[in-house]
N, C-alpha and C. Protein backbone atom coordinates (compact mmCIF):
# COMPACT_ATOMS: atom_id res chain seq x y z
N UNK A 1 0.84 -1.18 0.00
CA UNK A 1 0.00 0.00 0.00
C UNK A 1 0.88 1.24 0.00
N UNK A 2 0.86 2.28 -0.72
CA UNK A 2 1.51 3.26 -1.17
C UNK A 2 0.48 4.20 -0.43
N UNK A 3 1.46 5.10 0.61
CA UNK A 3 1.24 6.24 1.01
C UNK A 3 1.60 7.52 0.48
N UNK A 4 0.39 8.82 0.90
CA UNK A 4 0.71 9.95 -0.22
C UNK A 4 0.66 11.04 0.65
N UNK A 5 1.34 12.18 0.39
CA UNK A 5 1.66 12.98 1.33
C UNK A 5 0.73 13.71 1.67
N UNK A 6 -0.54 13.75 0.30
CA UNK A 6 -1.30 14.81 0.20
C UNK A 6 -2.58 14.40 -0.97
N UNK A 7 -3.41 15.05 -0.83
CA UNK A 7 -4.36 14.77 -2.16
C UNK A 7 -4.49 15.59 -2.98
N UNK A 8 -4.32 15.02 -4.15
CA UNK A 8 -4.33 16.09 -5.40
C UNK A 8 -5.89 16.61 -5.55
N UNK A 9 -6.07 18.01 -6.12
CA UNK A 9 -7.29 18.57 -5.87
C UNK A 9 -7.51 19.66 -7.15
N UNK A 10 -8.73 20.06 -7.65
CA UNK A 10 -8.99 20.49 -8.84
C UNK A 10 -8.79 22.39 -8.24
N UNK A 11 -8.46 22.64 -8.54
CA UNK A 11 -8.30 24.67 -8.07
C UNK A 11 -9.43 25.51 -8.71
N UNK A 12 -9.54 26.17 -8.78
CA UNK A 12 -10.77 26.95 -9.41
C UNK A 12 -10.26 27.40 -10.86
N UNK A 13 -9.45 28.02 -10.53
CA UNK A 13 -8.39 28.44 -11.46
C UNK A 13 -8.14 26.89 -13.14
N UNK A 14 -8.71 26.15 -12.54
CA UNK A 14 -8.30 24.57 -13.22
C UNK A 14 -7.09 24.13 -13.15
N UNK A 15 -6.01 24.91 -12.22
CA UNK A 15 -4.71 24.23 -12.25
C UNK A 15 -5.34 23.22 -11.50
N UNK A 16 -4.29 22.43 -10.95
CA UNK A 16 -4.26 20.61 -10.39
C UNK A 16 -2.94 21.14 -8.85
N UNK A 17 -3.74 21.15 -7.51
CA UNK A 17 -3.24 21.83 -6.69
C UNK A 17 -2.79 20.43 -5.08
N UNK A 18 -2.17 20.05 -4.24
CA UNK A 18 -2.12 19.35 -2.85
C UNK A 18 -2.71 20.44 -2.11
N UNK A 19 -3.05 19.70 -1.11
CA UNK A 19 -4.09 19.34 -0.39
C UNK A 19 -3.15 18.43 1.11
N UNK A 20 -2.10 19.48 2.03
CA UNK A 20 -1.62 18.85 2.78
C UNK A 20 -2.15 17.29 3.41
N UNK A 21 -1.55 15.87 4.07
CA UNK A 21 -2.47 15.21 4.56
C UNK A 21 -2.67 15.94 6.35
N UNK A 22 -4.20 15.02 6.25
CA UNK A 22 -4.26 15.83 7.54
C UNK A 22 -5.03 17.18 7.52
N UNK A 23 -5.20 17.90 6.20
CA UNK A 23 -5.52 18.81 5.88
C UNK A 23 -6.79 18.98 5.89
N UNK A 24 -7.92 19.79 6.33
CA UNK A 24 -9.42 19.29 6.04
C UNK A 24 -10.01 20.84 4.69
N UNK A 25 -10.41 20.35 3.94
CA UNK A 25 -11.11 21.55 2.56
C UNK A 25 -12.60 20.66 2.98
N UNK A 26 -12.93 21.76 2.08
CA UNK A 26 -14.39 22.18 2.26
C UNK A 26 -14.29 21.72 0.31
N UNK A 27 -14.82 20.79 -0.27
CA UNK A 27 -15.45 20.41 -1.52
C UNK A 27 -16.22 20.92 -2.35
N UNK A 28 -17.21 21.72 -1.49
CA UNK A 28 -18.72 22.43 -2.28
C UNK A 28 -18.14 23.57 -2.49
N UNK A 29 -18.54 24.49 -3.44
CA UNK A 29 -18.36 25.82 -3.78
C UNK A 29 -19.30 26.56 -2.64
N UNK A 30 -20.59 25.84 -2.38
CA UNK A 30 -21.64 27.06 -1.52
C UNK A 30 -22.42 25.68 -0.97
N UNK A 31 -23.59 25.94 0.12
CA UNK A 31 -24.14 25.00 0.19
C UNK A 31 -25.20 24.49 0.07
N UNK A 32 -25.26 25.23 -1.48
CA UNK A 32 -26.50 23.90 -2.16
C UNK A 32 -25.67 22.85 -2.89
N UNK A 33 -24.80 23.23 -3.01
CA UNK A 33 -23.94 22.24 -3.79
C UNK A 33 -23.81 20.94 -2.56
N UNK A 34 -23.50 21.38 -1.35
CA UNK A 34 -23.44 20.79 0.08
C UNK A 34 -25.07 19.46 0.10
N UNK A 35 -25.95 20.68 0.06
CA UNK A 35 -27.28 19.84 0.09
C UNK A 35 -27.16 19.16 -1.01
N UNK A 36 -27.25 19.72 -2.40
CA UNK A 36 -27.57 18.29 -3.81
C UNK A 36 -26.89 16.93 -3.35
N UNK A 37 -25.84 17.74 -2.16
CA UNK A 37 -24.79 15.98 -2.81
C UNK A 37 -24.99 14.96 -1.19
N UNK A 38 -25.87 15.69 0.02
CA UNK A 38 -26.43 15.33 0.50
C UNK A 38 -27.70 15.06 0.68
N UNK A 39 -28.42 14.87 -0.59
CA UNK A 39 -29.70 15.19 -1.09
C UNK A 39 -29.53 13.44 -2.38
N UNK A 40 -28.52 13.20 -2.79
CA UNK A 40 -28.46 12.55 -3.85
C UNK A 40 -28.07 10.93 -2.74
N UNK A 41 -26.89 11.40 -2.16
CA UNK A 41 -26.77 10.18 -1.35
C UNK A 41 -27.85 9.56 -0.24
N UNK A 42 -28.50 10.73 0.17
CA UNK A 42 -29.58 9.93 1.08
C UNK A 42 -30.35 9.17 0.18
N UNK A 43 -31.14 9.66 -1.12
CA UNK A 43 -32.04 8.81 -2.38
C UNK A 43 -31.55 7.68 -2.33
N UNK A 44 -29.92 7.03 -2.26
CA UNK A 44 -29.11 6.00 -2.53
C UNK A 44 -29.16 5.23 -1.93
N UNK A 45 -29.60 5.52 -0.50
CA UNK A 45 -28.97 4.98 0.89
C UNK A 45 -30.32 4.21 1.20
N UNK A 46 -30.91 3.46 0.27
CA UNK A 46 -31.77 2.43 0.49
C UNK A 46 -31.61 1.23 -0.40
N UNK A 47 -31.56 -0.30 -0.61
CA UNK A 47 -31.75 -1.24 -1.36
C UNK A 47 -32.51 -1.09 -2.26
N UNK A 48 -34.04 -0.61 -2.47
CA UNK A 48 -34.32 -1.23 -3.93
C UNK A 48 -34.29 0.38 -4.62
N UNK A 49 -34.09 1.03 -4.00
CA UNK A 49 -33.55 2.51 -4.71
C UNK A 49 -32.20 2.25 -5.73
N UNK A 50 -31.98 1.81 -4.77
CA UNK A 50 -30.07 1.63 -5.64
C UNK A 50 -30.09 0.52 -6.10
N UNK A 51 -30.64 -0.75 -6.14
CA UNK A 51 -30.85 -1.35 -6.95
C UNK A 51 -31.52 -1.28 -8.06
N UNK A 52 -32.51 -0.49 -8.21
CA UNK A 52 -33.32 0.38 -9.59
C UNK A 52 -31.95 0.86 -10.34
N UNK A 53 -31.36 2.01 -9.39
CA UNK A 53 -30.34 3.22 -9.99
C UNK A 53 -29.04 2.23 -10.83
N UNK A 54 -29.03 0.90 -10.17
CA UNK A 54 -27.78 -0.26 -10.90
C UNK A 54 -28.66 -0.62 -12.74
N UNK A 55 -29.79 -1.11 -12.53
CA UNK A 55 -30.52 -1.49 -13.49
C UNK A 55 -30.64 -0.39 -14.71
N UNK A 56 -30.38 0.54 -14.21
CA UNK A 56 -30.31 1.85 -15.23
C UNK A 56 -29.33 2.60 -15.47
N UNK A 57 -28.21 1.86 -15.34
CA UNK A 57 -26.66 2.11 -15.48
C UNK A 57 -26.77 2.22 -17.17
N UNK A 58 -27.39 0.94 -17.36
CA UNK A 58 -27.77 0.31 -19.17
C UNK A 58 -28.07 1.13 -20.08
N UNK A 59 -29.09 1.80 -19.38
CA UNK A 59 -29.97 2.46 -20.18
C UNK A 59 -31.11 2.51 -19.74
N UNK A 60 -32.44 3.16 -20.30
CA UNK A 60 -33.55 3.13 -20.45
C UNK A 60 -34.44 1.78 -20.12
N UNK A 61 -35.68 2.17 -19.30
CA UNK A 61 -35.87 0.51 -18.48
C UNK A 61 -37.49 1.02 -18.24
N UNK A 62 -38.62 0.09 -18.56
CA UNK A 62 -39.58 0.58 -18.62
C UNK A 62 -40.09 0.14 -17.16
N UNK A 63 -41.26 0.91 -16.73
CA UNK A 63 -41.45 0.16 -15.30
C UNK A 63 -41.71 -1.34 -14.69
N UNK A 64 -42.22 -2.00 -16.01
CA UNK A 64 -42.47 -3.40 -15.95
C UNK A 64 -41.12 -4.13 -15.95
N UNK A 65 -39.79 -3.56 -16.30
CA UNK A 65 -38.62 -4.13 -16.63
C UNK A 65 -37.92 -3.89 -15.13
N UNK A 66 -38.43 -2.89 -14.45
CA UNK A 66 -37.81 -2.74 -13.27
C UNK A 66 -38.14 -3.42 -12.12
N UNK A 67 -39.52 -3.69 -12.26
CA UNK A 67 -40.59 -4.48 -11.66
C UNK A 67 -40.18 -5.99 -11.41
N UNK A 68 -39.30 -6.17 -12.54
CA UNK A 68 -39.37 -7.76 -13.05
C UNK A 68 -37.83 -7.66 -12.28
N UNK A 69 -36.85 -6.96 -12.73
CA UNK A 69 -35.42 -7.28 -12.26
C UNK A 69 -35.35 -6.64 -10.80
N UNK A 70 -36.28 -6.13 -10.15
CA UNK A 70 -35.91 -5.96 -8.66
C UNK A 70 -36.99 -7.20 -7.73
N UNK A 71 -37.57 -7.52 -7.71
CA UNK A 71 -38.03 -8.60 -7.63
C UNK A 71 -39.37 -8.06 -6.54
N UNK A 72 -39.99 -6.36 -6.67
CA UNK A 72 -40.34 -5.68 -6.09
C UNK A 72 -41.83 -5.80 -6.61
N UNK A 73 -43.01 -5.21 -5.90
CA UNK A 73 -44.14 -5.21 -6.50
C UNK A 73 -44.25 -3.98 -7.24
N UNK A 74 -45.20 -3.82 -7.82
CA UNK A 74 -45.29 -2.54 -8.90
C UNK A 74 -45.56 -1.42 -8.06
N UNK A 75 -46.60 -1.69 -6.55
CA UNK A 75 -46.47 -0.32 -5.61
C UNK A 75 -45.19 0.22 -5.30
N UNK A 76 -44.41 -1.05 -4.90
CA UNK A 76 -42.76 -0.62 -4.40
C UNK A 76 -41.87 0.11 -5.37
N UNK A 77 -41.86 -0.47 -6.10
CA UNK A 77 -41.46 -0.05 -7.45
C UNK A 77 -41.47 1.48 -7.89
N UNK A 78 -42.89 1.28 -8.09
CA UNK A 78 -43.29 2.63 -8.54
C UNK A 78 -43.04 4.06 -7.26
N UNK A 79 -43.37 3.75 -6.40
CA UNK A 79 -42.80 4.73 -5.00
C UNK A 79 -41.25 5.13 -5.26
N UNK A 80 -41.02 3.91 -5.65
CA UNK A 80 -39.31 4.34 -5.57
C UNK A 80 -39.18 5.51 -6.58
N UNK A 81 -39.54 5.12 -7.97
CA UNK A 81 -39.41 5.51 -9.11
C UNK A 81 -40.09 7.01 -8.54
N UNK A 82 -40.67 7.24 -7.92
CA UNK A 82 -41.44 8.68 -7.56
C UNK A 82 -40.69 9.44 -7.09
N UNK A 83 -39.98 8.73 -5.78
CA UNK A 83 -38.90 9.36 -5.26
C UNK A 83 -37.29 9.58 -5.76
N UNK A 84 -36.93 8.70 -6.57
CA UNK A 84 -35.88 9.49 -7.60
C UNK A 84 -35.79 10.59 -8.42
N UNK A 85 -37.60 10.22 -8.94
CA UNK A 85 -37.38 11.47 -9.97
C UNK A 85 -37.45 13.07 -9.22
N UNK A 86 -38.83 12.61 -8.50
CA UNK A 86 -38.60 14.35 -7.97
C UNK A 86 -37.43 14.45 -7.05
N UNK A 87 -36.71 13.72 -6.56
CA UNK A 87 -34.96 13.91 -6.17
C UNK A 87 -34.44 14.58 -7.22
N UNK A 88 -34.88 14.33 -8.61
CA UNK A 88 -34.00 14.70 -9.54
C UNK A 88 -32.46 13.85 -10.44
N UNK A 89 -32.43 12.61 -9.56
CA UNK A 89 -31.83 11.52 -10.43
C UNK A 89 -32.22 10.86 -11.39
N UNK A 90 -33.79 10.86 -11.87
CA UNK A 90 -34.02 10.45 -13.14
C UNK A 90 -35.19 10.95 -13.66
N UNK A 91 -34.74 11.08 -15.12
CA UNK A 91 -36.10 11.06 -16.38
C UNK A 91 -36.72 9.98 -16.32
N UNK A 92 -37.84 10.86 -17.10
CA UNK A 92 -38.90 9.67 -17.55
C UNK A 92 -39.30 10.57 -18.63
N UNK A 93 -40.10 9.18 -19.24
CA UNK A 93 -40.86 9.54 -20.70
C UNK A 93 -42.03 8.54 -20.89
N UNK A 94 -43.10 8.98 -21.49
CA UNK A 94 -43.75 8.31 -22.01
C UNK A 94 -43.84 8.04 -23.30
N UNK A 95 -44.23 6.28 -23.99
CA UNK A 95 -44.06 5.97 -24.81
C UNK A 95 -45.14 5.19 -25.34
N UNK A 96 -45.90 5.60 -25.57
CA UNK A 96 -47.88 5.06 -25.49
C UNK A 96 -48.36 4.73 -24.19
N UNK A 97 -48.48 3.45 -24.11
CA UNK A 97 -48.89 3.18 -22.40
C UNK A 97 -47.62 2.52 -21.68
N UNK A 98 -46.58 2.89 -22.39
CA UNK A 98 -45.21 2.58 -21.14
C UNK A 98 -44.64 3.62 -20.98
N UNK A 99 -44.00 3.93 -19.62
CA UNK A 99 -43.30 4.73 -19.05
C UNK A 99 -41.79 4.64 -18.76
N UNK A 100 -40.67 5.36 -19.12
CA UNK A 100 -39.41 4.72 -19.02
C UNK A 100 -38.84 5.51 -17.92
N UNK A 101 -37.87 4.89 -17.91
CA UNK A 101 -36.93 5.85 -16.82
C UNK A 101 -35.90 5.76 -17.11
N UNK A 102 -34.48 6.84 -16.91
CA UNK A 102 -33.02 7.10 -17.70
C UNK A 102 -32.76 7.87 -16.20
N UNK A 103 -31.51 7.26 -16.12
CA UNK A 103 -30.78 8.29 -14.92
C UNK A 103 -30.47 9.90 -15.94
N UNK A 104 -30.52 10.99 -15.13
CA UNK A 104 -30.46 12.10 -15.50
C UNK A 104 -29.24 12.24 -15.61
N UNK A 105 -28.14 12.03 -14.90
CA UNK A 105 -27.17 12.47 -15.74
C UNK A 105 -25.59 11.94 -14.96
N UNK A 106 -24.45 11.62 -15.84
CA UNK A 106 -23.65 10.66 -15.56
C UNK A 106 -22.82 10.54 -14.44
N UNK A 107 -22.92 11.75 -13.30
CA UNK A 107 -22.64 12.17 -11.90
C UNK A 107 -23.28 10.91 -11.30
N UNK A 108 -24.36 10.79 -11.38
CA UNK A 108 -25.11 9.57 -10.88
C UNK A 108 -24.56 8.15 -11.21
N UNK A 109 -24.45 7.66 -12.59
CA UNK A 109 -23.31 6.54 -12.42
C UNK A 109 -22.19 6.40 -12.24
N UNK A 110 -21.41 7.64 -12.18
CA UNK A 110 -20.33 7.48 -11.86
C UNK A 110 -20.11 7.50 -10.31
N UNK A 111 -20.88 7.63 -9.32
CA UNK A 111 -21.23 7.65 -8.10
C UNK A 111 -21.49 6.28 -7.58
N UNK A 112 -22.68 5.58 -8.50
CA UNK A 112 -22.82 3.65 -8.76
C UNK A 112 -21.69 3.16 -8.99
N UNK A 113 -20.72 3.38 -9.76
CA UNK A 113 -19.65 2.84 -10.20
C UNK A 113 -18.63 2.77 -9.06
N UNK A 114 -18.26 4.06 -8.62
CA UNK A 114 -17.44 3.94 -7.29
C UNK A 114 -18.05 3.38 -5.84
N UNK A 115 -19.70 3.38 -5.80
CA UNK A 115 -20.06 2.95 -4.92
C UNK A 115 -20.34 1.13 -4.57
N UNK A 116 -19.69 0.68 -5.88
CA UNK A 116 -19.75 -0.89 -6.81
C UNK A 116 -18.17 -1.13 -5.95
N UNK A 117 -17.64 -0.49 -6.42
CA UNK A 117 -15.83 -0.77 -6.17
C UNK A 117 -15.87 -0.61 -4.62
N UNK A 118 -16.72 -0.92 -4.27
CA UNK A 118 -16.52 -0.37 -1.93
C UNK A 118 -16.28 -1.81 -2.12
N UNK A 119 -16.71 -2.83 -1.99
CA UNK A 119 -17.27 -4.30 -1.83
C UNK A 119 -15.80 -5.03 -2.48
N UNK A 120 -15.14 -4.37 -3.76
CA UNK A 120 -14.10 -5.63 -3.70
C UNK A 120 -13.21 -5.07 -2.79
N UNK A 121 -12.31 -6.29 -2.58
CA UNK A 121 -10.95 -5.83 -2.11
C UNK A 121 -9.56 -6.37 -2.88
């Protein structure tokens, strides 16, 4: 395991700046930025929430498809699906009498993705 003195960190400026260790920064510019990103992880911080949000890594997933791969009833389901969107983690569309859902935007899987990589070692 390779130790680092410091963490590399994005500047405003866009240079590429350390970040003494030990050091504590503040991440958010202001704090709604603070709330969205404590606003996005609480949505997460349930099983068939984040198991929906995995299923739509893919792509586009109609509610019967979500229904079927979470192994959830269509009330459960659909609650969830209520509470993401007005969170603001996902679209929807209608497409005659089906309804889809698309994560809004790639902050969100890339959040799944690192939150995938906790579990190996």
């Amino acid at each position: 395991m390779q130790m680092h003195a410091g963490v590399g960190v994005r500047q405003h400026d866009g240079s590429l700046g350390m970040v003494p260790a030990g050091a504590s920064f503040f991440a958010f510019e202001d704090a709604k930025g603070m709330d969205r990103a404590v606003r996005t992880l609480s949505l997460m911080a349930n099983g068939m929430r984040l198991e929906i949000l995995y299923m739509l890594i893919e792509g586009d997933r109609s509610v019967s498809e979500l229904v079927t791969g979470s192994g959830g009833s269509f009330s459960a389901v659909s609650q969830q699906l209520k509470l993401l969107t007005l969170g603001g983690l996902l679209d929807r569309r209608r497409d005659g009498r089906n309804i889809y859902y698309k994560l809004k935007d790639a902050g969100v899987s890339a959040i799944l993705k690192l939150v995938e990589g906790l579990g190996e070692e």
